[in-house]
C-alpha atoms as a PDB file:
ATOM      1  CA  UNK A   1      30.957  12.040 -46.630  1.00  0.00           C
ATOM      2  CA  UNK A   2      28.973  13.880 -49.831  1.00  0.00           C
ATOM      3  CA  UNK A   3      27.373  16.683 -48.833  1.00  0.00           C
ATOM      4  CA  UNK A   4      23.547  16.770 -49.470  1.00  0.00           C
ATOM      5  CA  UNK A   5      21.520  19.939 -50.322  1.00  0.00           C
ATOM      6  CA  UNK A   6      19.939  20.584 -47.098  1.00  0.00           C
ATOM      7  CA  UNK A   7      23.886  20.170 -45.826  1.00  0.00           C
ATOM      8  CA  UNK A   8      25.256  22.981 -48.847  1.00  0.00           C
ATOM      9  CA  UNK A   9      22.255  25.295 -47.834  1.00  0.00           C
ATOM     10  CA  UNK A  10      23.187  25.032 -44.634  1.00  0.00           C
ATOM     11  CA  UNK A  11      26.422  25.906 -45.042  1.00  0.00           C
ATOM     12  CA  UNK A  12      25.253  29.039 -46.960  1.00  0.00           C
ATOM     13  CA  UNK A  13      23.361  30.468 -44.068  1.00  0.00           C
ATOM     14  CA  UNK A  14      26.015  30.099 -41.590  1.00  0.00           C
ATOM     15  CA  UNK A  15      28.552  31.286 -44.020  1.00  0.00           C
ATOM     16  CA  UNK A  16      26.405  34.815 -44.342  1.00  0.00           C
ATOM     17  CA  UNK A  17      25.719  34.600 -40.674  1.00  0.00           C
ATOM     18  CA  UNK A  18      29.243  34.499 -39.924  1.00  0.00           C
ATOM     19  CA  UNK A  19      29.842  37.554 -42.128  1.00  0.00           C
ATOM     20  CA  UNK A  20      27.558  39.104 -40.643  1.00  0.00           C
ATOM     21  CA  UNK A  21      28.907  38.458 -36.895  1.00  0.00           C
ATOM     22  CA  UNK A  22      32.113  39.585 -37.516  1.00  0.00           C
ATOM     23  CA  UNK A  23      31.317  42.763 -39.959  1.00  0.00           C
ATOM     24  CA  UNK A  24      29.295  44.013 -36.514  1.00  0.00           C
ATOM     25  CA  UNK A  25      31.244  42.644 -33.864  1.00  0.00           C
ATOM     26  CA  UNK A  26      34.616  44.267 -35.484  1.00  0.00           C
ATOM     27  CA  UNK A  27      33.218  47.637 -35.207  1.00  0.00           C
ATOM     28  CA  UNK A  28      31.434  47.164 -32.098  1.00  0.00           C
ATOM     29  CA  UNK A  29      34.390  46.755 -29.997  1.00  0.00           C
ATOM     30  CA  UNK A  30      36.415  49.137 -31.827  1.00  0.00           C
ATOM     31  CA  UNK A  31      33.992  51.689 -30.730  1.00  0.00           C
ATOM     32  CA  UNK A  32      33.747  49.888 -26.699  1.00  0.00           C
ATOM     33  CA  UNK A  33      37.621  49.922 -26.788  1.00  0.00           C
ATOM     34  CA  UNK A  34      37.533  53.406 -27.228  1.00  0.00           C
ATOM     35  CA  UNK A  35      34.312  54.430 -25.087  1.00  0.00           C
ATOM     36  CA  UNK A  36      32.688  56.270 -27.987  1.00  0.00           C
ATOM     37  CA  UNK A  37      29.315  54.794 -27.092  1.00  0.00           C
ATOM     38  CA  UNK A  38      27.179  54.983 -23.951  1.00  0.00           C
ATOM     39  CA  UNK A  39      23.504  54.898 -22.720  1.00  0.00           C
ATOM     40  CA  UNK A  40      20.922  53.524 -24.270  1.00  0.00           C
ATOM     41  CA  UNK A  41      22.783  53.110 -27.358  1.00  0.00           C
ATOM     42  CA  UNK A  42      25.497  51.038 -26.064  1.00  0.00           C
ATOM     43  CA  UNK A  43      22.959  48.359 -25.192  1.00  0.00           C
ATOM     44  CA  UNK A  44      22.133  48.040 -28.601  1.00  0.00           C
ATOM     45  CA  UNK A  45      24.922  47.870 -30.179  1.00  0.00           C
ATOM     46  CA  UNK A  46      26.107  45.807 -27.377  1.00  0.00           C
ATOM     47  CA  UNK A  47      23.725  42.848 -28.263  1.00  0.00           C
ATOM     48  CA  UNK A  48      23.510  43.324 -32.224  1.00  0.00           C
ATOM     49  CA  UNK A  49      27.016  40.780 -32.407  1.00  0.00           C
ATOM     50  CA  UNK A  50      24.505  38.600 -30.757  1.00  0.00           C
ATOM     51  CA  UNK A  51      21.817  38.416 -33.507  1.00  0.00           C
ATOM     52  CA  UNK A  52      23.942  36.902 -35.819  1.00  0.00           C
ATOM     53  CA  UNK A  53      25.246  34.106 -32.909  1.00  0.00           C
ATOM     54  CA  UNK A  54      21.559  33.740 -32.659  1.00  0.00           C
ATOM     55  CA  UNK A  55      21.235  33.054 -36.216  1.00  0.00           C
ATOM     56  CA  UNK A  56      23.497  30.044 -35.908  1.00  0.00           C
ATOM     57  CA  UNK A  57      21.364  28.123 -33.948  1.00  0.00           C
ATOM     58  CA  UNK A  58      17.864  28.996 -35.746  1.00  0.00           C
ATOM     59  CA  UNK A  59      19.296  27.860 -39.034  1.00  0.00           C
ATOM     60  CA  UNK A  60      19.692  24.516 -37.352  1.00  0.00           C
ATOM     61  CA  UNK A  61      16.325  23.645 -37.367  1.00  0.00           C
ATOM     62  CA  UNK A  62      15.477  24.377 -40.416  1.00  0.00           C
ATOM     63  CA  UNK A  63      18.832  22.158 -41.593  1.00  0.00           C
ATOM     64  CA  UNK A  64      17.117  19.014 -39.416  1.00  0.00           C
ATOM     65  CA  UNK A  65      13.679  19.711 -41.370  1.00  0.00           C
ATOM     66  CA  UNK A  66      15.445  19.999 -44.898  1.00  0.00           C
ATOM     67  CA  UNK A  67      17.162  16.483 -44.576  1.00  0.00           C
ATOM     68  CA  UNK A  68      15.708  14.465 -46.468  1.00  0.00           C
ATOM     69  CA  UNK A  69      18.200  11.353 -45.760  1.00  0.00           C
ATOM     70  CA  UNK A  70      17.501   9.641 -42.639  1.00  0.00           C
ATOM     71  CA  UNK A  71      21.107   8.531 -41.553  1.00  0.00           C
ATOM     72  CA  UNK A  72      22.373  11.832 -42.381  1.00  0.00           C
ATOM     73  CA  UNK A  73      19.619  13.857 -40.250  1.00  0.00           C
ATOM     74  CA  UNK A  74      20.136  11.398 -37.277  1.00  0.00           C
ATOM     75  CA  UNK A  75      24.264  11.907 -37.768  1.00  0.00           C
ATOM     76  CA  UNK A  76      22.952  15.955 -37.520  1.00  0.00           C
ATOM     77  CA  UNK A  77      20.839  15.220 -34.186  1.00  0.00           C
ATOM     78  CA  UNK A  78      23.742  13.216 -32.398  1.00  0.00           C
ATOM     79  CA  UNK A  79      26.404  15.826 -32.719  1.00  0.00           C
ATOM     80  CA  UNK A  80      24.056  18.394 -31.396  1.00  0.00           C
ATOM     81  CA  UNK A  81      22.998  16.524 -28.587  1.00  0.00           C
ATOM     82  CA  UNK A  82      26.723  16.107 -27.583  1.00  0.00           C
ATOM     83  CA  UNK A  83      27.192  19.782 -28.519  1.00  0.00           C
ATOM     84  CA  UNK A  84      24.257  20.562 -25.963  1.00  0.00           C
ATOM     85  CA  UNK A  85      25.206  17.597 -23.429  1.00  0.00           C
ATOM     86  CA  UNK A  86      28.524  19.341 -23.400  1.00  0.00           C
ATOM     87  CA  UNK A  87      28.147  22.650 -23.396  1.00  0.00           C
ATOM     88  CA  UNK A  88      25.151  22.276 -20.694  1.00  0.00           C
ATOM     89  CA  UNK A  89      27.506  20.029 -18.614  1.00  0.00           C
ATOM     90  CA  UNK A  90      30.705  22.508 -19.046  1.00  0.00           C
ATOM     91  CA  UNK A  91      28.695  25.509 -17.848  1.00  0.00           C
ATOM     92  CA  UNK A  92      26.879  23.483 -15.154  1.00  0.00           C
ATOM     93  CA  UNK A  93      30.356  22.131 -13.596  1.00  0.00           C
ATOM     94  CA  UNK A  94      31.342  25.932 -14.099  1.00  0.00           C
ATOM     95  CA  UNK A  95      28.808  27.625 -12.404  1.00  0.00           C
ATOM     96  CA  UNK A  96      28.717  26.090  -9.421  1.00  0.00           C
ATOM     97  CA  UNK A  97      32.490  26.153  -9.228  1.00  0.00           C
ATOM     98  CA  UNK A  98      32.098  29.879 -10.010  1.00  0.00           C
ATOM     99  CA  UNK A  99      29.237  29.775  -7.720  1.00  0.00           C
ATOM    100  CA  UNK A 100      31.436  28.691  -4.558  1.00  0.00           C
ATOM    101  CA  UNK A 101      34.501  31.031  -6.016  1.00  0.00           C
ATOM    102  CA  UNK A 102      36.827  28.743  -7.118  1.00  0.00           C
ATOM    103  CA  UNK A 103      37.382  29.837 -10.498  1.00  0.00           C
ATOM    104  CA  UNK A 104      36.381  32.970 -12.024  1.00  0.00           C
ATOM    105  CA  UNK A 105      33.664  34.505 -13.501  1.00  0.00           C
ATOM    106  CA  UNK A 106      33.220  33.310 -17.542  1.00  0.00           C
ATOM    107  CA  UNK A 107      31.685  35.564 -19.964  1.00  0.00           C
ATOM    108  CA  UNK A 108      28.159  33.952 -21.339  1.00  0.00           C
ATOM    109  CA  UNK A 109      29.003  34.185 -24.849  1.00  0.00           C
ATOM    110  CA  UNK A 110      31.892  31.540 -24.031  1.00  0.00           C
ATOM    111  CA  UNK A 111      29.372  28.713 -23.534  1.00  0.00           C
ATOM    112  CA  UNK A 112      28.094  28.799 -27.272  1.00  0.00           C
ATOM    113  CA  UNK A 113      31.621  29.182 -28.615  1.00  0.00           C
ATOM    114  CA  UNK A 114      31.744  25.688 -25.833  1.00  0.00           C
ATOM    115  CA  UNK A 115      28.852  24.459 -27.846  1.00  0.00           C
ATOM    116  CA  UNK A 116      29.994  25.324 -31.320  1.00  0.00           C
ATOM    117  CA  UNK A 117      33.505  23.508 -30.125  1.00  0.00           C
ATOM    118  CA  UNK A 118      30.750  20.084 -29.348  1.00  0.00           C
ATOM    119  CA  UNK A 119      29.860  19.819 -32.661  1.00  0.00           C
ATOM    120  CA  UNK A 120      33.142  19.390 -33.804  1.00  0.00           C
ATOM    121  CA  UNK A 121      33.590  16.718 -31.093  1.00  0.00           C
ATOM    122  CA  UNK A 122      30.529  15.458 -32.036  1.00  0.00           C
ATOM    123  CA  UNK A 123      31.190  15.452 -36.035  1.00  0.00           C
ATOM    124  CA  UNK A 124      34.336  13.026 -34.874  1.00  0.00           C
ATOM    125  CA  UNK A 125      32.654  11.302 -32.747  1.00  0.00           C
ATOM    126  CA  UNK A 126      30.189  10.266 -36.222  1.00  0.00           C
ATOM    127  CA  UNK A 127      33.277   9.863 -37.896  1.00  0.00           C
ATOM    128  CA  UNK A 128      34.809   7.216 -35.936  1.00  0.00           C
ATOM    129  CA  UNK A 129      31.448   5.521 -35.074  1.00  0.00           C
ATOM    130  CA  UNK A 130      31.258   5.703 -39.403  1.00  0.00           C
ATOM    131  CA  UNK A 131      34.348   3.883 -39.833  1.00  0.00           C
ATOM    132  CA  UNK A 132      33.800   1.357 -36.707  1.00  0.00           C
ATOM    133  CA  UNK A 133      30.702   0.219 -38.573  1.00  0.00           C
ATOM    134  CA  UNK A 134      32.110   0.332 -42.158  1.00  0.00           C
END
């Protein structure tokens, strides 16, 4: 499938965003790892690898908005309502199962890297529904 604008601009933003992440989460643990940080400091550079992570999903919205083709923005809304049906799902099965300890406790940056993993699914999923149909 072509790539549209909205889809290359898109791409762009998370691109940066994913510099971003990993130019401050690199250094971030480096410095945890080695207990250089503390107080009220530590909280903030605790969350800033979380800014970018944010960033991924408020440059969704504007990607929905920016599609101008019809097919292509609904393809965009059904793989991130299986993302969210499956990440919401995973981490609802999970926390009660954590919640009843049976398993253990799972970080809560692990359920976007869950949902991130559900739009992959869901990006197959429109692939094979694609080629059903073609």
């Amino acid at each position: 499938m072509a790539s549209s604008p909205a889809q290359r601009r898109y791409n762009q933003r998370v691109l940066v965003l994913a510099i971003i992440y990993a130019s401050l989460l690199l250094p971030v643990c480096w410095l945890f790892a080695r207990h250089a940080v503390s107080g009220p400091f530590a909280y903030v550079l605790g969350l800033l690898p979380a800014l970018p992570v944010s960033g991924f999903f408020a440059v969704i919205g504007p990607h929905f908005a920016e599609e101008r083709d019809e097919y292509l923005r609904m393809l965009l809304v059904r793989q991130a309502l299986i993302a969210t049906g499956l990440a919401m799902t995973a981490a609802t099965f999970w926390g009660f199962l954590e919640g009843f300890e049976l398993v253990p406790h799972l970080v809560g940056y692990a359920w976007p890297v869950i949902w991130f993993g559900g739009l992959g699914i869901g990006a197959c999923i429109n692939r094979i529904i694609e080629r059903r149909a073609a």
